[in-house]
C-alpha atoms as a PDB file:
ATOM      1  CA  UNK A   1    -217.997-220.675 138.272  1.00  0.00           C
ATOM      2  CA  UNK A   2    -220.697-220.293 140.552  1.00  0.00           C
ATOM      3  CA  UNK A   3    -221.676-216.981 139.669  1.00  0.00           C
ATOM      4  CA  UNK A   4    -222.075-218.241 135.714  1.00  0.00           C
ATOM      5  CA  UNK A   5    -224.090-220.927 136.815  1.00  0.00           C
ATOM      6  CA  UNK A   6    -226.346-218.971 139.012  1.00  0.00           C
ATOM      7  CA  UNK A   7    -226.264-216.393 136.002  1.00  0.00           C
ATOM      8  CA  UNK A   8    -227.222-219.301 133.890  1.00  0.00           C
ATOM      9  CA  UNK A   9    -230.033-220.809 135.954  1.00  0.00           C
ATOM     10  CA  UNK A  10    -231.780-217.568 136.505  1.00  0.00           C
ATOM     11  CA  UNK A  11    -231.749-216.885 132.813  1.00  0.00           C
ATOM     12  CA  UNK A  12    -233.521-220.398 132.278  1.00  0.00           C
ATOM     13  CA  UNK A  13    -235.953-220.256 135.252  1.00  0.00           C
ATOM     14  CA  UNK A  14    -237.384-216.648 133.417  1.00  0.00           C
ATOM     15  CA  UNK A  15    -236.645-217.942 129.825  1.00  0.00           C
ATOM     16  CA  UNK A  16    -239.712-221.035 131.318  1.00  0.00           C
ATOM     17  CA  UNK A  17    -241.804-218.824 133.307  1.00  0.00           C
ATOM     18  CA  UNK A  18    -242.345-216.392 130.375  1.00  0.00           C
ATOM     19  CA  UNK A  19    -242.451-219.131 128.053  1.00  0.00           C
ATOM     20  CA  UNK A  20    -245.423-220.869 130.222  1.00  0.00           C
ATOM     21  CA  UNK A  21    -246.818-217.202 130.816  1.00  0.00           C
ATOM     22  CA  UNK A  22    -246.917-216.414 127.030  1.00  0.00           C
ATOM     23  CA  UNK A  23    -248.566-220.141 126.126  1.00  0.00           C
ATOM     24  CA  UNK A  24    -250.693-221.333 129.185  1.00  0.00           C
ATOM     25  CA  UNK A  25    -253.160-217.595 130.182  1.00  0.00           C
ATOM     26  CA  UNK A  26    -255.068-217.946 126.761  1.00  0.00           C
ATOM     27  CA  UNK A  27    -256.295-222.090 127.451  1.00  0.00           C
ATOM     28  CA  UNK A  28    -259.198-222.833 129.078  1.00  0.00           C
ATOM     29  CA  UNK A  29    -258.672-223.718 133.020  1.00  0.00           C
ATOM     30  CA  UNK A  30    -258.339-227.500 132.421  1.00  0.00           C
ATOM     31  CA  UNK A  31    -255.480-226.897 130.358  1.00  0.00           C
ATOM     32  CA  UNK A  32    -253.795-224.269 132.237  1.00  0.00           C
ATOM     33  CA  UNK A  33    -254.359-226.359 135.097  1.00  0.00           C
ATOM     34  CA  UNK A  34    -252.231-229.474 133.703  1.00  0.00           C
ATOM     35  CA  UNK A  35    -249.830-227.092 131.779  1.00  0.00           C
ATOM     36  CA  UNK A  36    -248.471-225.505 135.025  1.00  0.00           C
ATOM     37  CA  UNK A  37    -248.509-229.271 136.519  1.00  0.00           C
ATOM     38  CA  UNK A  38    -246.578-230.246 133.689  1.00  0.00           C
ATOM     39  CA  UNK A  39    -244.483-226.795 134.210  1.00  0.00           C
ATOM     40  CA  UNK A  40    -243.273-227.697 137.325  1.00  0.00           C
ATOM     41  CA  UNK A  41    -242.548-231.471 137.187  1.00  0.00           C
ATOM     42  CA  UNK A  42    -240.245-230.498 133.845  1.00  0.00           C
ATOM     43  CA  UNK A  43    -238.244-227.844 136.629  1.00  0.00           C
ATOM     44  CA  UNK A  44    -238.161-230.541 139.037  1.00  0.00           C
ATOM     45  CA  UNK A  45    -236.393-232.715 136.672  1.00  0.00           C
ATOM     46  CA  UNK A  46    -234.378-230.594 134.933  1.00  0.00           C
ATOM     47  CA  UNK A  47    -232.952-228.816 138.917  1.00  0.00           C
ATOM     48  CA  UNK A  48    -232.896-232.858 140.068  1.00  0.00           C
ATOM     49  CA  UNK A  49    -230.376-232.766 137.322  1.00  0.00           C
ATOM     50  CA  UNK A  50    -228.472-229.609 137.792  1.00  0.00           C
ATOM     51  CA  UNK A  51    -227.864-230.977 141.477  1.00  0.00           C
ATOM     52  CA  UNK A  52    -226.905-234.344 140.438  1.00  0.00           C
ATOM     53  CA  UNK A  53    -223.856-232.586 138.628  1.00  0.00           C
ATOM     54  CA  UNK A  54    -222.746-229.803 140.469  1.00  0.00           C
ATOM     55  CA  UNK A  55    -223.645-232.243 143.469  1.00  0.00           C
ATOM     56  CA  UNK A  56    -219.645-231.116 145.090  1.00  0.00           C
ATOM     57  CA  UNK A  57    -220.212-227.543 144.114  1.00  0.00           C
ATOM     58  CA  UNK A  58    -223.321-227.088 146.021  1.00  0.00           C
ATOM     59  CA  UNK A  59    -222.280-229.213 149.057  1.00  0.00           C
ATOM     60  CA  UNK A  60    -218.969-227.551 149.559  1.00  0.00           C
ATOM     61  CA  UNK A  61    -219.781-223.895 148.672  1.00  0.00           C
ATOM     62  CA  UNK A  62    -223.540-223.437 148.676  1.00  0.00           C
ATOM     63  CA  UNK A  63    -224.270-224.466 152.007  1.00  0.00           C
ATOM     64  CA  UNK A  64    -222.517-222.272 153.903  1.00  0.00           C
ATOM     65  CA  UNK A  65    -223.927-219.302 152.299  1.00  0.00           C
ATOM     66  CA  UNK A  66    -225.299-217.145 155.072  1.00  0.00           C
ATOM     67  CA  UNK A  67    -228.862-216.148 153.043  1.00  0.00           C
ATOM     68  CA  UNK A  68    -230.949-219.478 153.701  1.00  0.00           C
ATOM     69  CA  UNK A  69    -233.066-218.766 150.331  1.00  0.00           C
ATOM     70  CA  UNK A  70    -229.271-219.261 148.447  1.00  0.00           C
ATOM     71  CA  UNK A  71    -227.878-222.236 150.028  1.00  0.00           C
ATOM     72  CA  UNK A  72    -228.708-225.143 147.664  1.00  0.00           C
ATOM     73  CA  UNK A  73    -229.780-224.989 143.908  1.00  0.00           C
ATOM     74  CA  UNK A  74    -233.326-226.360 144.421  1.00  0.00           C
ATOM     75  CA  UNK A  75    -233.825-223.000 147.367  1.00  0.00           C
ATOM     76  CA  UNK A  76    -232.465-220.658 144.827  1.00  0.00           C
ATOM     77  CA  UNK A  77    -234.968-221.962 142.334  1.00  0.00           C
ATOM     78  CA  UNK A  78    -237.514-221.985 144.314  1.00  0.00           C
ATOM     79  CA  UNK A  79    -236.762-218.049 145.237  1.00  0.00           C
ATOM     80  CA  UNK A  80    -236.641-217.226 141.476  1.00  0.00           C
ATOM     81  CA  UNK A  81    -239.900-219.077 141.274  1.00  0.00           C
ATOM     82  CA  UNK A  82    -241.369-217.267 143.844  1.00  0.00           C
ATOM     83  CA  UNK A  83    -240.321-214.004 142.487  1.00  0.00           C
ATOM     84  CA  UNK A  84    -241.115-214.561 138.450  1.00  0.00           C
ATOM     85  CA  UNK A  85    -244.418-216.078 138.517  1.00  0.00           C
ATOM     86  CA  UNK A  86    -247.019-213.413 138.013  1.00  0.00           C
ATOM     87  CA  UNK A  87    -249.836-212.832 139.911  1.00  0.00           C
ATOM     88  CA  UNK A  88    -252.360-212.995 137.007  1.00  0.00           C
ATOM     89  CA  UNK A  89    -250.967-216.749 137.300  1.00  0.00           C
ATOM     90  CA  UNK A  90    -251.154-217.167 140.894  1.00  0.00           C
ATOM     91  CA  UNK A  91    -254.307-216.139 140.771  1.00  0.00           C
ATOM     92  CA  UNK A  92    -255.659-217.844 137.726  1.00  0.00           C
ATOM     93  CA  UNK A  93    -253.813-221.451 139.991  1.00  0.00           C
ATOM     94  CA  UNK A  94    -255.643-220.858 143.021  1.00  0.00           C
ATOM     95  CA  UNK A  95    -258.869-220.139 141.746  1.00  0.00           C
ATOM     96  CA  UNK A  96    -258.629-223.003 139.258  1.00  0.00           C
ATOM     97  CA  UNK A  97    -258.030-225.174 142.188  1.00  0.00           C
ATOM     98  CA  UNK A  98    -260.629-223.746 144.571  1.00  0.00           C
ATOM     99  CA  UNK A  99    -263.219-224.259 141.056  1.00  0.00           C
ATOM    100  CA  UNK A 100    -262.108-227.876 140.963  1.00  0.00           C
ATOM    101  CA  UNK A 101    -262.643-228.264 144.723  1.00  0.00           C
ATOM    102  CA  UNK A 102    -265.929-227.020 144.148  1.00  0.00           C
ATOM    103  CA  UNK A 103    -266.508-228.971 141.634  1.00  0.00           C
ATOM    104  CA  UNK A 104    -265.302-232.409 143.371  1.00  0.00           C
ATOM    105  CA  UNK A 105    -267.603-231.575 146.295  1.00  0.00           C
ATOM    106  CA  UNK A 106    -271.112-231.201 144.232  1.00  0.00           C
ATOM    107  CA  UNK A 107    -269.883-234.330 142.971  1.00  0.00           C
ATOM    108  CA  UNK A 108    -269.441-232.886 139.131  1.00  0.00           C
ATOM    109  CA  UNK A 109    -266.190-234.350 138.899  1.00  0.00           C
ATOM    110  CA  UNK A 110    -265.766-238.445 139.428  1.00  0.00           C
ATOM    111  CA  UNK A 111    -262.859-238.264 141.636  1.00  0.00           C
ATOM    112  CA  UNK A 112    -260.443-237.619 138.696  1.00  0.00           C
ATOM    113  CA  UNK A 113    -259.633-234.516 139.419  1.00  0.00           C
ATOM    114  CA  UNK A 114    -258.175-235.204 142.981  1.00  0.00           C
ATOM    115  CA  UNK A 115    -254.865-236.234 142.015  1.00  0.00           C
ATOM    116  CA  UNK A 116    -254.253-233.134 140.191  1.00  0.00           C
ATOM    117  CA  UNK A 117    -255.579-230.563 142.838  1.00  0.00           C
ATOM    118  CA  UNK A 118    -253.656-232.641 145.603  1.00  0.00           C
ATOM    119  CA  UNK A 119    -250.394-231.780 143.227  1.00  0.00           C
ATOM    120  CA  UNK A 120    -251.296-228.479 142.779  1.00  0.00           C
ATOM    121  CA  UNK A 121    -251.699-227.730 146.135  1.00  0.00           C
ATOM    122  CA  UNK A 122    -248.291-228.886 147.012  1.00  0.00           C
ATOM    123  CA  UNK A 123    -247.026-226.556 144.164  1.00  0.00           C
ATOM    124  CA  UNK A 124    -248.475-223.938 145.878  1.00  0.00           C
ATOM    125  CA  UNK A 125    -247.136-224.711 149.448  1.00  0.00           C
ATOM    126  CA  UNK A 126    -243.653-225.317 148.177  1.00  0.00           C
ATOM    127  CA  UNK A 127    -244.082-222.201 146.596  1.00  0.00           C
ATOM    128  CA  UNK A 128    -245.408-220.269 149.070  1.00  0.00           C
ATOM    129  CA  UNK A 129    -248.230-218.394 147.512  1.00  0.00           C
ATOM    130  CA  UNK A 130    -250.272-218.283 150.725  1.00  0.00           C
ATOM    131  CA  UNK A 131    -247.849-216.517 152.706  1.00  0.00           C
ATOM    132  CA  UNK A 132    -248.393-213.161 154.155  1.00  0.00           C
ATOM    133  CA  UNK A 133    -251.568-213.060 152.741  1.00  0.00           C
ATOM    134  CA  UNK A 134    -254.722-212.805 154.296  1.00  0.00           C
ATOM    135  CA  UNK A 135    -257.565-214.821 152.339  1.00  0.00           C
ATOM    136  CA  UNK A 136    -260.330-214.889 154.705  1.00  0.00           C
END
């Protein structure tokens, strides 16, 4: 059973990261900023609900897998994550955020954008885009 519903959860993880790949590279930065905000709250909900139901499963046979990336449903996502996000994306994220930074800081933008760079730069952490990479 757990092997069909790891099958199962990869298969949805890429069927959303193509589908937000496919829909979100072509808007302007605004957009694809809130669309991949909007991306990742709607995999936060829907892995808050895989957990709530398979809540036994995951306490009783997950954790005491010995790979730490594979030991609850929200890690393995995560990994998948990780691995199926594109760097044309990563990319197009971090310089979006670094642009609104920028933008905050000349004082273009009224403070409105702060809320959505501070979530987008938690993405990022929890995501790990930063690491192993040297960007200065």
């Amino acid at each position: 059973m757990l092997k069909a519903l790891n099958d199962k959860l990869s298969e949805h993880i890429k069927r959303k990261i193509n589908t937000f790949h496919a829909s979100k590279l072509i808007s302007d930065l605004k957009t694809f900023l809130e669309g991949f905000r909007v991306f990742w709250l709607e995999i936060c909900f829907q892995m808050q609900s895989i957990k709530d139901i398979f809540h036994f499963l995951e306490r009783t046979v997950l954790i005491k897998e010995k790979d730490p990336n594979n030991s609850s449903f929200w890690l393995r996502t995560l990994t998948q994550l990780r691995n199926g996000i594109k760097e044309d994306v990563k990319t197009r994220l971090i310089e979006g955020v670094l642009f609104e930074i920028q933008n905050d800081r000349n004082r273009l933008g009224n403070g409105e954008n702060r809320e959505l760079i501070g979530k987008l730069v938690h993405i990022m952490l929890a995501l790990e885009f930063y690491r192993g990479k040297n960007l200065f």
